[in-house]
PDB file of N, CA and C in Angstrom:
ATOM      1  N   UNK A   1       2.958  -7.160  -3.660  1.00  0.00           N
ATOM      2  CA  UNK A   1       1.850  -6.465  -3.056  1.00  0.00           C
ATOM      3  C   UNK A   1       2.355  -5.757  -1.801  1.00  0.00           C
ATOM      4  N   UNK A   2       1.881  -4.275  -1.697  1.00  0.00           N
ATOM      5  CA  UNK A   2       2.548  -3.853  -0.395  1.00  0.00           C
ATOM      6  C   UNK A   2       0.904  -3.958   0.591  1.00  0.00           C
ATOM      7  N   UNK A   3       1.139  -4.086   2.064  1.00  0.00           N
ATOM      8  CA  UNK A   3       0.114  -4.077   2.915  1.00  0.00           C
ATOM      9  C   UNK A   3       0.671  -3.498   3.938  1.00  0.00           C
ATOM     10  N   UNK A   4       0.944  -2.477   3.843  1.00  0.00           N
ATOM     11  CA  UNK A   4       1.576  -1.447   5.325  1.00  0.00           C
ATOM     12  C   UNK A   4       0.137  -1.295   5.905  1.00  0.00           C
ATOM     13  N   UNK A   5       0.562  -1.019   7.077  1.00  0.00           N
ATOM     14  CA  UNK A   5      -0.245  -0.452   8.135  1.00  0.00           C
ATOM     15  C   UNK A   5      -0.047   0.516   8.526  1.00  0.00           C
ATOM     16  N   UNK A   6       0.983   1.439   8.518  1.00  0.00           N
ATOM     17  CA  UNK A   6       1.893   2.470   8.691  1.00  0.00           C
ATOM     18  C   UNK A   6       1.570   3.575   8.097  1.00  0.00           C
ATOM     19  N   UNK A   7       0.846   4.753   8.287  1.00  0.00           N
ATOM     20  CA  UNK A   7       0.815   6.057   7.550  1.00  0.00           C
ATOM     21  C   UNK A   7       0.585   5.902   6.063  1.00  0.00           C
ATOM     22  N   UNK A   8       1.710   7.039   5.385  1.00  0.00           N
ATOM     23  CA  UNK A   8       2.171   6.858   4.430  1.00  0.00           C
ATOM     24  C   UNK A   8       2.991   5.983   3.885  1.00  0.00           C
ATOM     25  N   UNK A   9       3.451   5.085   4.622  1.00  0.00           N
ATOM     26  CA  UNK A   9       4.426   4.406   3.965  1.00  0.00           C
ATOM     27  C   UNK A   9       3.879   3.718   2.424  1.00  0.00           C
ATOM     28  N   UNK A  10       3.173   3.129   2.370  1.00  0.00           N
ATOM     29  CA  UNK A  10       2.766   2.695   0.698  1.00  0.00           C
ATOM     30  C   UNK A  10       2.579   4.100  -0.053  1.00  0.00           C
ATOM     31  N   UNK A  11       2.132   4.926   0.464  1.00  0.00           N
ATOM     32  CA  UNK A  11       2.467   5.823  -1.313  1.00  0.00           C
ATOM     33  C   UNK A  11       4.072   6.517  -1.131  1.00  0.00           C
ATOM     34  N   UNK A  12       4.263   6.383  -0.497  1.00  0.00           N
ATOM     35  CA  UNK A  12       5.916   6.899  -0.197  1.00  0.00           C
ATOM     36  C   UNK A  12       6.949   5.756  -1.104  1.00  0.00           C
ATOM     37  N   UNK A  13       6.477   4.452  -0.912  1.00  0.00           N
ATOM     38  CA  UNK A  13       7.078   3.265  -1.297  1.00  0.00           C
ATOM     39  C   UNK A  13       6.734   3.678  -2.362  1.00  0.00           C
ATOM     40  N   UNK A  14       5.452   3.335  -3.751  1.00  0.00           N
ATOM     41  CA  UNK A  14       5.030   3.347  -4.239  1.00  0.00           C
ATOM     42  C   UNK A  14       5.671   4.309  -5.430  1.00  0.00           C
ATOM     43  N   UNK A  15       5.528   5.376  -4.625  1.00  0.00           N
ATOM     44  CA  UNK A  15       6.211   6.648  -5.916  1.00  0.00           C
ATOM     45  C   UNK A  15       7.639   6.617  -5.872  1.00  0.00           C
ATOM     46  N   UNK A  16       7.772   5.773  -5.177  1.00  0.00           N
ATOM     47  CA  UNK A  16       9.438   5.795  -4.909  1.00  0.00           C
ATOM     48  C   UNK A  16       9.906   4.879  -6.437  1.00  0.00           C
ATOM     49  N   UNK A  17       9.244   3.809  -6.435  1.00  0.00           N
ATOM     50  CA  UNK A  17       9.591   2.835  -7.378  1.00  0.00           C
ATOM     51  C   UNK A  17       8.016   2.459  -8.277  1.00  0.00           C
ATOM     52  N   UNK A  18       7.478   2.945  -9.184  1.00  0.00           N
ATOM     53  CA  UNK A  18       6.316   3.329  -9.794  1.00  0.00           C
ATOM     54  C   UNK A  18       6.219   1.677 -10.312  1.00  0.00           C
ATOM     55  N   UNK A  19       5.547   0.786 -10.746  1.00  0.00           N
ATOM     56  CA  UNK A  19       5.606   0.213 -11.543  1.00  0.00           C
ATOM     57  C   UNK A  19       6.136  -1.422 -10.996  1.00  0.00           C
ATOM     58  N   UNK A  20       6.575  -1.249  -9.864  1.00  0.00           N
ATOM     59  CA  UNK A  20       7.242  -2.573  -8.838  1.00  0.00           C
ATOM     60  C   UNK A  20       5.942  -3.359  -8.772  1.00  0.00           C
ATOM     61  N   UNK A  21       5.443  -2.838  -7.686  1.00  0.00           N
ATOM     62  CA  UNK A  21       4.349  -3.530  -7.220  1.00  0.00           C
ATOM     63  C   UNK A  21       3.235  -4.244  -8.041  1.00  0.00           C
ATOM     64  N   UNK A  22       2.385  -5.009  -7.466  1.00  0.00           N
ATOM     65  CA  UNK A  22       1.200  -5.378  -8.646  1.00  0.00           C
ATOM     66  C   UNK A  22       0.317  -4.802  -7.959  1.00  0.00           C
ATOM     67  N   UNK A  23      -0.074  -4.385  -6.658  1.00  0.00           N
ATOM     68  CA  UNK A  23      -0.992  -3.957  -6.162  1.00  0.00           C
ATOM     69  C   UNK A  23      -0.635  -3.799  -4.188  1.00  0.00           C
ATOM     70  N   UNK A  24      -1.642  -2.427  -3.753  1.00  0.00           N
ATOM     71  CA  UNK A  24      -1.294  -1.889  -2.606  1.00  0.00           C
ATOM     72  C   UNK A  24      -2.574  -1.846  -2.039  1.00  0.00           C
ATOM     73  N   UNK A  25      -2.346  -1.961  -0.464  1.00  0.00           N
ATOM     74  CA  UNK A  25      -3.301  -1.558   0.645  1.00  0.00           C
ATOM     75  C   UNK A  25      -3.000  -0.479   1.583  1.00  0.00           C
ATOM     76  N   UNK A  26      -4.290   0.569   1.613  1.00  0.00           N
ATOM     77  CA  UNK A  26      -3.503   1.311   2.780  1.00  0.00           C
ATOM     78  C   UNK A  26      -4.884   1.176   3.809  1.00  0.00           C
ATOM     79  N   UNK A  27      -4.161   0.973   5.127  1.00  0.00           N
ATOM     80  CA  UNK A  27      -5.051   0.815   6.377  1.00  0.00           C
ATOM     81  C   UNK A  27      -4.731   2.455   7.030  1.00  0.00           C
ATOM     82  N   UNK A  28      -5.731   3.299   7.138  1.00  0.00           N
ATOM     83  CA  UNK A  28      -5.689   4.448   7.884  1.00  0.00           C
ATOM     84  C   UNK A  28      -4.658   4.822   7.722  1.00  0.00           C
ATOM     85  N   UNK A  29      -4.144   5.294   6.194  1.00  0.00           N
ATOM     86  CA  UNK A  29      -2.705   6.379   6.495  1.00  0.00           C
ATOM     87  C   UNK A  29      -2.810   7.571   5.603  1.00  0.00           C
ATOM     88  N   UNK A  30      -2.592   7.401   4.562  1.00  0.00           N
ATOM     89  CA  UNK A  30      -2.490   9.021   4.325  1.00  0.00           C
ATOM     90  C   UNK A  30      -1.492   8.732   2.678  1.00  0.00           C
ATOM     91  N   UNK A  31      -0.561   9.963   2.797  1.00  0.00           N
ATOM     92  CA  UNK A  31       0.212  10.233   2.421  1.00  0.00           C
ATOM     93  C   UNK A  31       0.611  11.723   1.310  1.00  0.00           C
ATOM     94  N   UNK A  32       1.489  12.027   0.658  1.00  0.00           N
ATOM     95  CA  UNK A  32       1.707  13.058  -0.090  1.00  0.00           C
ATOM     96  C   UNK A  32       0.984  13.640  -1.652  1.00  0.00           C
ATOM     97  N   UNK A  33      -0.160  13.853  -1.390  1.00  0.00           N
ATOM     98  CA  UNK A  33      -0.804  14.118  -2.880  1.00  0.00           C
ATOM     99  C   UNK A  33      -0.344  14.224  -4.029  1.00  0.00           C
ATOM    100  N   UNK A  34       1.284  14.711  -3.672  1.00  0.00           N
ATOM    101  CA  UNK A  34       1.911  15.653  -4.910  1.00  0.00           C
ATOM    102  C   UNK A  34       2.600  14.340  -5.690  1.00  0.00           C
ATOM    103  N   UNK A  35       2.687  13.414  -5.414  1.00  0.00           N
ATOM    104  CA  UNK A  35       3.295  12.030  -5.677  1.00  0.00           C
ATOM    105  C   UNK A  35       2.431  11.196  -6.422  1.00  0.00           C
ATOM    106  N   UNK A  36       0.883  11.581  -6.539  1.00  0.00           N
ATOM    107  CA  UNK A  36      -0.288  10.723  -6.835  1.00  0.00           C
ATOM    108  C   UNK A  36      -0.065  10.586  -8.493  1.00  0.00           C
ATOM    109  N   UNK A  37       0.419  11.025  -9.116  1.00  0.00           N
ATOM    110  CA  UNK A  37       0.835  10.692 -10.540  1.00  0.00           C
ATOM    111  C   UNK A  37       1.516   9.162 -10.640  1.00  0.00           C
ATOM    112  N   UNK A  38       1.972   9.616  -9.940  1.00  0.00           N
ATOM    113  CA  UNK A  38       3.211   8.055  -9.634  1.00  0.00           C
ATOM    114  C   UNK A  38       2.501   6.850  -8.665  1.00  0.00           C
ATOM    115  N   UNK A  39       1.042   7.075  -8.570  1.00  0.00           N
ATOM    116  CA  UNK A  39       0.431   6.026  -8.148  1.00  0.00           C
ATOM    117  C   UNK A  39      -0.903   5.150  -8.881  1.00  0.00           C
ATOM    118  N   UNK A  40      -1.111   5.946 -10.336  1.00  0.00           N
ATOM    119  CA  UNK A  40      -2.200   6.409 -11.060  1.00  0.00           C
ATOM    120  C   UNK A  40      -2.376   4.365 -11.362  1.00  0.00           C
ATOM    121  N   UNK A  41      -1.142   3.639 -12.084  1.00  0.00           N
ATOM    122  CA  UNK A  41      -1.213   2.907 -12.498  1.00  0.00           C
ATOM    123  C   UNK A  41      -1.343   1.520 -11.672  1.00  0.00           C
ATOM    124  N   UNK A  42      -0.961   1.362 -10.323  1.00  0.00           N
ATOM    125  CA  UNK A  42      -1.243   0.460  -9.635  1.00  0.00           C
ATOM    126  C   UNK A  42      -2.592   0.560  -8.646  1.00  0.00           C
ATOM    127  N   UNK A  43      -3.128  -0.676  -9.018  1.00  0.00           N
ATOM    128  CA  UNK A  43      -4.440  -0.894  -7.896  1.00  0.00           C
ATOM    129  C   UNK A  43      -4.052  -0.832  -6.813  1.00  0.00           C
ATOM    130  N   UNK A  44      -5.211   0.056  -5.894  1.00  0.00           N
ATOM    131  CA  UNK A  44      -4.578   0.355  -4.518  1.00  0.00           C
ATOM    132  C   UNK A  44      -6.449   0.133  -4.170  1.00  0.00           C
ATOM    133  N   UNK A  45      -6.080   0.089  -3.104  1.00  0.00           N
ATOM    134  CA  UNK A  45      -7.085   0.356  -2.150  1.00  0.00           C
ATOM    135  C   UNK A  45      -6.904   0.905  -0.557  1.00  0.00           C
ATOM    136  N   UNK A  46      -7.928   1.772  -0.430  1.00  0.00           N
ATOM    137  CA  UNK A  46      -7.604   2.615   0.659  1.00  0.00           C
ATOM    138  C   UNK A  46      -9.030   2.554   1.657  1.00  0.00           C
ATOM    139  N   UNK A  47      -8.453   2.399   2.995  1.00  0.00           N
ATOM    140  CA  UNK A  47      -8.929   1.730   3.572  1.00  0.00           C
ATOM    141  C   UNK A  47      -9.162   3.017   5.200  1.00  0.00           C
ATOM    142  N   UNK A  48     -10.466   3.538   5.706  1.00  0.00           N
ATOM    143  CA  UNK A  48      -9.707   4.537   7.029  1.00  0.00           C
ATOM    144  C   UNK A  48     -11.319   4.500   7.838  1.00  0.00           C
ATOM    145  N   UNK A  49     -11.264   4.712   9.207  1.00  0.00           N
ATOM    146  CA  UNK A  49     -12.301   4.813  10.023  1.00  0.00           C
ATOM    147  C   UNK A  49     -12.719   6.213   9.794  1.00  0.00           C
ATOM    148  N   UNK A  50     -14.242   6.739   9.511  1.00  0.00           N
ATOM    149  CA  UNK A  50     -14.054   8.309   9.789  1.00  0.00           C
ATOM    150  C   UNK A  50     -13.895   9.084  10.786  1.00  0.00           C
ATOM    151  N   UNK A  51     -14.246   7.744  11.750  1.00  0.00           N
ATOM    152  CA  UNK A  51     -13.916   8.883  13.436  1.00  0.00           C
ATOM    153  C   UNK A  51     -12.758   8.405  13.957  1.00  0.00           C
ATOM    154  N   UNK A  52     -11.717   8.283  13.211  1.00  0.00           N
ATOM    155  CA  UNK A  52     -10.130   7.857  13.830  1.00  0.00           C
ATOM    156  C   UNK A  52      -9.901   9.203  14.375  1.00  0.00           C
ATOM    157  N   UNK A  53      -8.896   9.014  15.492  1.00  0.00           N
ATOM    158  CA  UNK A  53      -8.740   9.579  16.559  1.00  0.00           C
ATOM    159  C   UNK A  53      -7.124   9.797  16.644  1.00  0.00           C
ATOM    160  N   UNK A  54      -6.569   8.922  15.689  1.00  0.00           N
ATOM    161  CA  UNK A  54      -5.192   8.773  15.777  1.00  0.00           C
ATOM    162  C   UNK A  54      -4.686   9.661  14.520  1.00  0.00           C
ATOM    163  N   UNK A  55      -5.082   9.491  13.116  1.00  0.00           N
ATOM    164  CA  UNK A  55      -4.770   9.503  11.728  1.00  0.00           C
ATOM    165  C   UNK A  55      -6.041  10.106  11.298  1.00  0.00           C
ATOM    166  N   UNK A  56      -6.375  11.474  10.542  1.00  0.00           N
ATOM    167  CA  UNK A  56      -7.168  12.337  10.640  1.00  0.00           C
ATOM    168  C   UNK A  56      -7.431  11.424   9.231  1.00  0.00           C
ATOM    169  N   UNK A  57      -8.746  11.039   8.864  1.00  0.00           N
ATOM    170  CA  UNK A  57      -9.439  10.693   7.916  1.00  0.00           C
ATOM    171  C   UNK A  57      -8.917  11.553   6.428  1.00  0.00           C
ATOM    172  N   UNK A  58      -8.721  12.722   6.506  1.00  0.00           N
ATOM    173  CA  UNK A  58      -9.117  13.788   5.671  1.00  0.00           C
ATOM    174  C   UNK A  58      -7.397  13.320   4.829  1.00  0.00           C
ATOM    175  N   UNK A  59      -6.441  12.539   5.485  1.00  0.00           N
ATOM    176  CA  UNK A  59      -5.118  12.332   4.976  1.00  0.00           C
ATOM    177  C   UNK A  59      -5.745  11.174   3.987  1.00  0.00           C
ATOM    178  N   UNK A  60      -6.582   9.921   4.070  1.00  0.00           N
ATOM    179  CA  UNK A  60      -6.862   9.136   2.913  1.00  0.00           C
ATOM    180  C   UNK A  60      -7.577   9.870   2.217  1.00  0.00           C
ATOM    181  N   UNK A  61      -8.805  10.194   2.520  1.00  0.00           N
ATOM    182  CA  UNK A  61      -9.195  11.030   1.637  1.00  0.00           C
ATOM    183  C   UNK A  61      -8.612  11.946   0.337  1.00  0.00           C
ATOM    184  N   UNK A  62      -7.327  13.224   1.117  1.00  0.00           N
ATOM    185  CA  UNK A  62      -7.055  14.122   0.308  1.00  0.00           C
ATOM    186  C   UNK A  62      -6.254  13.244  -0.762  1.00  0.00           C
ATOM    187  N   UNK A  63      -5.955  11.872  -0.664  1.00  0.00           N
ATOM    188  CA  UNK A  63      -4.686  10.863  -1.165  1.00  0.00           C
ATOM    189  C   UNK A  63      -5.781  10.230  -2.503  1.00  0.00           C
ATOM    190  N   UNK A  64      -6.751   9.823  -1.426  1.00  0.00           N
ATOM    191  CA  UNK A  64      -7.517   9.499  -2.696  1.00  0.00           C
ATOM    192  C   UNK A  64      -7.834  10.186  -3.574  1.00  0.00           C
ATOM    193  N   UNK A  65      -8.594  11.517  -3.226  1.00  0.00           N
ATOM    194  CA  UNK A  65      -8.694  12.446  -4.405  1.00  0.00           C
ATOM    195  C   UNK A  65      -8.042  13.000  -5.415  1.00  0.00           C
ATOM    196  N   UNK A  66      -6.599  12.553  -4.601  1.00  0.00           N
ATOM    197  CA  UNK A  66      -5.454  13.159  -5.696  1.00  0.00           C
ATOM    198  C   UNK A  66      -5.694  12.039  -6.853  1.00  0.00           C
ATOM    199  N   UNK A  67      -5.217  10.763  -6.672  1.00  0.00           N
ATOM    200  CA  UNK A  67      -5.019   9.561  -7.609  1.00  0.00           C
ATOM    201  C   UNK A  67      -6.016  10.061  -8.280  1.00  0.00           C
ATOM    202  N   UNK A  68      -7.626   9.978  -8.264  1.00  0.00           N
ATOM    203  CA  UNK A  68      -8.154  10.023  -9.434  1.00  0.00           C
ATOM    204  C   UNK A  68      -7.915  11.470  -9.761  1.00  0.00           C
ATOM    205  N   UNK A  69      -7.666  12.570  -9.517  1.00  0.00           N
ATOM    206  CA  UNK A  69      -7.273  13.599  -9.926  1.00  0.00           C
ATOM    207  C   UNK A  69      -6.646  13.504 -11.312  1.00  0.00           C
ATOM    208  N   UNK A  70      -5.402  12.988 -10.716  1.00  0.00           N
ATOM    209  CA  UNK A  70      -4.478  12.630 -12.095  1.00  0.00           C
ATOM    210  C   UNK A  70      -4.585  11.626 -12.589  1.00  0.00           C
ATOM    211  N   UNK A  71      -6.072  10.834 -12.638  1.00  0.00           N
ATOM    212  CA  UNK A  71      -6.186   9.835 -13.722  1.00  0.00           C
ATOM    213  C   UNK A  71      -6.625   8.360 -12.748  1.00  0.00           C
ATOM    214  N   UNK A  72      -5.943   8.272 -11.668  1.00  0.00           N
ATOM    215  CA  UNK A  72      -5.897   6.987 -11.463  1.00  0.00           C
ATOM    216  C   UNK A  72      -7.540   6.554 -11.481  1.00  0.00           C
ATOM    217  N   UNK A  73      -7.465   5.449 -12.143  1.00  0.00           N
ATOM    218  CA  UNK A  73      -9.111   4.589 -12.097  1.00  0.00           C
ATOM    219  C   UNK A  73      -8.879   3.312 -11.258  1.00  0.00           C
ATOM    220  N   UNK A  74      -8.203   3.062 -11.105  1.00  0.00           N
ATOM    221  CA  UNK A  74      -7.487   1.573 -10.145  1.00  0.00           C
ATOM    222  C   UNK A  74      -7.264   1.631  -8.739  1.00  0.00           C
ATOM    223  N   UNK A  75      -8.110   2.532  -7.949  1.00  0.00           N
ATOM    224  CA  UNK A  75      -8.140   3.339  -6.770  1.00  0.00           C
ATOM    225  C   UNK A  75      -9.357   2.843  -5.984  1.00  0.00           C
ATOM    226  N   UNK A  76      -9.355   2.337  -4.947  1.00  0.00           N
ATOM    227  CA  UNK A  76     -10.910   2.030  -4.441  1.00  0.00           C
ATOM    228  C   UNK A  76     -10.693   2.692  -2.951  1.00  0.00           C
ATOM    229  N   UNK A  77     -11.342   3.373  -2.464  1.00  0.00           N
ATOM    230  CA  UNK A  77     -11.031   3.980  -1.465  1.00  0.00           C
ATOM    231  C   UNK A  77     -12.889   3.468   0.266  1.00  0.00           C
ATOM    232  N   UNK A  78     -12.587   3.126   0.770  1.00  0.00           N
ATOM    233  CA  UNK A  78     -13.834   2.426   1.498  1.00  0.00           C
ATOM    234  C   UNK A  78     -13.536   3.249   3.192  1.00  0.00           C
ATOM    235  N   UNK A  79     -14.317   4.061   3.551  1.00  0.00           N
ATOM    236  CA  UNK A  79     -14.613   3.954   4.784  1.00  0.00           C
ATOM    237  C   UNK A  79     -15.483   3.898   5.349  1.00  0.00           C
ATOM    238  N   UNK A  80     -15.262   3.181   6.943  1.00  0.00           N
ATOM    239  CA  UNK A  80     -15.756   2.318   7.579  1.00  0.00           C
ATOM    240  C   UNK A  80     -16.555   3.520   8.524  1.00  0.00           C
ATOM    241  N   UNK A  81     -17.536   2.276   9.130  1.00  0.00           N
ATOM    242  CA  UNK A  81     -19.040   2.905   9.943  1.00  0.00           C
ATOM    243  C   UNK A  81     -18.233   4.198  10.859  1.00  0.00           C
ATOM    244  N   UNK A  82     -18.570   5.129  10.940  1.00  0.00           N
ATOM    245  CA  UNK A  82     -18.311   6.496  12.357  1.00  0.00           C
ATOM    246  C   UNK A  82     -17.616   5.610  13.588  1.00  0.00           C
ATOM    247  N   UNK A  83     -18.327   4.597  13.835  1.00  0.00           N
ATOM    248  CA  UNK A  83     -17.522   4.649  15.261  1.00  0.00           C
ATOM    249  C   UNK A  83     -16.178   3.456  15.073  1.00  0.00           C
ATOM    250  N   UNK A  84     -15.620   3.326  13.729  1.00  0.00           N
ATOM    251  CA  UNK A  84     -14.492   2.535  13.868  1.00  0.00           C
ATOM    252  C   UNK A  84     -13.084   3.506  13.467  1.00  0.00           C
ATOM    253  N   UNK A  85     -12.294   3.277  14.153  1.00  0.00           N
ATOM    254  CA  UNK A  85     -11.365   4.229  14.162  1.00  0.00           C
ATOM    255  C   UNK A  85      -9.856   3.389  13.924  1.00  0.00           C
ATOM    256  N   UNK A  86      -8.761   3.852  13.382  1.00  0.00           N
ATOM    257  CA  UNK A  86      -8.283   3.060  13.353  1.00  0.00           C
ATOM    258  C   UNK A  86      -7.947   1.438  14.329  1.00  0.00           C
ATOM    259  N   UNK A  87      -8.007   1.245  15.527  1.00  0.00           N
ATOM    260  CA  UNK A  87      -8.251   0.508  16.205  1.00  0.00           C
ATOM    261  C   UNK A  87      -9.353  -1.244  16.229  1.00  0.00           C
ATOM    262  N   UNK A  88     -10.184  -0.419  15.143  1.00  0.00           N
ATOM    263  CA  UNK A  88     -11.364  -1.441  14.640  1.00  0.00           C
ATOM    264  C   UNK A  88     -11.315  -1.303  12.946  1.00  0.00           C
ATOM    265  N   UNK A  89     -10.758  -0.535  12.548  1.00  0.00           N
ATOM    266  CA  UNK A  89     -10.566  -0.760  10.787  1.00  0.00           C
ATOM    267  C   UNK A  89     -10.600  -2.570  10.265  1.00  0.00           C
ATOM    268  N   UNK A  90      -9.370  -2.904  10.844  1.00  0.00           N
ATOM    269  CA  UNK A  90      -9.637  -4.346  10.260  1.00  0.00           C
ATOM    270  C   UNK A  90     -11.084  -4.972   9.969  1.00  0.00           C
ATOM    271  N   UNK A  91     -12.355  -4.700  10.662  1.00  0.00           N
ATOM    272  CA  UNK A  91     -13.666  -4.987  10.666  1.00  0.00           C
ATOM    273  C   UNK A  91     -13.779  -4.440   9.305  1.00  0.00           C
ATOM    274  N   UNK A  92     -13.495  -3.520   9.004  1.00  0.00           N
ATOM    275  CA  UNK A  92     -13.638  -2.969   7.441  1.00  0.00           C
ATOM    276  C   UNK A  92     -12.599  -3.393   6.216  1.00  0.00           C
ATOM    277  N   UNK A  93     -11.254  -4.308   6.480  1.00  0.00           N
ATOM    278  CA  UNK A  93     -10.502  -5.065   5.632  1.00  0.00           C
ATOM    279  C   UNK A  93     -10.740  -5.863   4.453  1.00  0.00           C
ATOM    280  N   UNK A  94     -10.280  -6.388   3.660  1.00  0.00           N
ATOM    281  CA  UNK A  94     -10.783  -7.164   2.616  1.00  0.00           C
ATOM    282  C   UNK A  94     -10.711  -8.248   3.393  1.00  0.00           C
ATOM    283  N   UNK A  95     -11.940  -9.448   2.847  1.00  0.00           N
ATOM    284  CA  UNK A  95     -11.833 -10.682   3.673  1.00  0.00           C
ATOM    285  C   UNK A  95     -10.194 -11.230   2.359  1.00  0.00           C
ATOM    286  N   UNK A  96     -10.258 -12.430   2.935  1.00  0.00           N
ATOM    287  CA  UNK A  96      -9.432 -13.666   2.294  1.00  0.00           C
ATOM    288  C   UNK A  96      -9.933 -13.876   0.762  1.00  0.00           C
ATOM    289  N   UNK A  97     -11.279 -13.755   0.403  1.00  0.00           N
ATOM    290  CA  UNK A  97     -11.772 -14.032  -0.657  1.00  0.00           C
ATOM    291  C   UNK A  97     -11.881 -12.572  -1.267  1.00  0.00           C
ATOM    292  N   UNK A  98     -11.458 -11.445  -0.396  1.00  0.00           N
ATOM    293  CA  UNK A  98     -11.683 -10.169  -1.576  1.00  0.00           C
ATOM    294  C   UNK A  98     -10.001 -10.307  -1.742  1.00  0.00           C
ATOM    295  N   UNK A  99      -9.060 -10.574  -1.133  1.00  0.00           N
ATOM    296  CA  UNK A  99      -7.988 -10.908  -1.629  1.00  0.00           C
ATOM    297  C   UNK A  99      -7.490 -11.098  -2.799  1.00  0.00           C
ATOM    298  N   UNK A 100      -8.009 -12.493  -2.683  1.00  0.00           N
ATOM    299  CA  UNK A 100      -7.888 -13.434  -3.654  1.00  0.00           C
ATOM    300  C   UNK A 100      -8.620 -12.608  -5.219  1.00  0.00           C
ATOM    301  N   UNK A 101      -9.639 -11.849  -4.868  1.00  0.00           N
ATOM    302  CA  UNK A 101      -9.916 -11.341  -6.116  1.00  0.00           C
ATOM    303  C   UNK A 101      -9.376 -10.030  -6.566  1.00  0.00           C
ATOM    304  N   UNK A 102      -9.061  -9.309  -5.538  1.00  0.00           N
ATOM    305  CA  UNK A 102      -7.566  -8.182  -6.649  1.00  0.00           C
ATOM    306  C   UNK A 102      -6.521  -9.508  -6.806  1.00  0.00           C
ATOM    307  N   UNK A 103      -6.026 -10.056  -6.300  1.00  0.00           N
ATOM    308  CA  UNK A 103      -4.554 -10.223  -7.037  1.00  0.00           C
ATOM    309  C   UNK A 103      -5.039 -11.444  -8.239  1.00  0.00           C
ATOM    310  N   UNK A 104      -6.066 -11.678  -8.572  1.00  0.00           N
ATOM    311  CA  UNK A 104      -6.809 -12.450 -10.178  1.00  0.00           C
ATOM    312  C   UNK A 104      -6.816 -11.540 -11.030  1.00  0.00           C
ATOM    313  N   UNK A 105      -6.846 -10.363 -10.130  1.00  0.00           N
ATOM    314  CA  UNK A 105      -7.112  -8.986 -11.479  1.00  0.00           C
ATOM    315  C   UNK A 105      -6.061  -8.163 -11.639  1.00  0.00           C
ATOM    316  N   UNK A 106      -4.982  -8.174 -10.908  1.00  0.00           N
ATOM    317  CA  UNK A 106      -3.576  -7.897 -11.116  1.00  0.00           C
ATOM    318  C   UNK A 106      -2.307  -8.978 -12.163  1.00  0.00           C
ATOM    319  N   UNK A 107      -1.612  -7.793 -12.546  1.00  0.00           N
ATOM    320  CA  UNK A 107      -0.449  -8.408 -13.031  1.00  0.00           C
ATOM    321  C   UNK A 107       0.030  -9.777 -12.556  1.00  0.00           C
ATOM    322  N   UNK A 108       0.792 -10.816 -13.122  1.00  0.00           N
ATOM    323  CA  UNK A 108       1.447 -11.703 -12.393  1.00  0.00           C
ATOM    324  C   UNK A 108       3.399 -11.400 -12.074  1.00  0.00           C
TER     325      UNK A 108
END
């Protein structure tokens, strides 16, 4: 499972090596649309404040739109109330028990 906090780094990882992972988190990052083929098959979830201040919303977004673009259905994309920005995202995180329920529904 990747859980960066970092930008792009999970779809960068991700398309790098298609098929590794059983499942990804991205906290407020982003990444390269043109790569979203190569993310179609692993559950991800994407995670961003809309009034971040740091990491322009519109980078998960355009990331998400790509995946289902090219297919991906294994994509959950959630953002959090206007005034959480990356700084307060975690308030919008999976608890321990949403955890526990992607990786029941992932590969072993």
């Amino acid at each position: 499972m990747v859980l960066p906090w970092e930008g792009s780094a999970y779809s960068n990882l991700l398309a790098k090596e298609p098929g590794r992972f059983a499942a990804a988190f991205s906290i407020a990052g982003g990444g390269n649309p043109q790569t979203a083929e190569k993310l179609v098959d692993t559950p991800l979830w994407i995670f961003h404040g809309s009034e971040d201040a740091v990491v322009p919303v519109s980078y998960s977004r355009n990331m998400y739109n790509a995946i289902r673009a090219a297919g991906g259905t294994k994509v959950r994309y959630i953002e959090s109330f206007p005034w959480q920005g990356s700084n307060k995202i975690a308030q919008a995180t999976p608890s321990v028990g949403e955890f526990m329920t992607i990786l029941a529904s992932v590969r072993a």
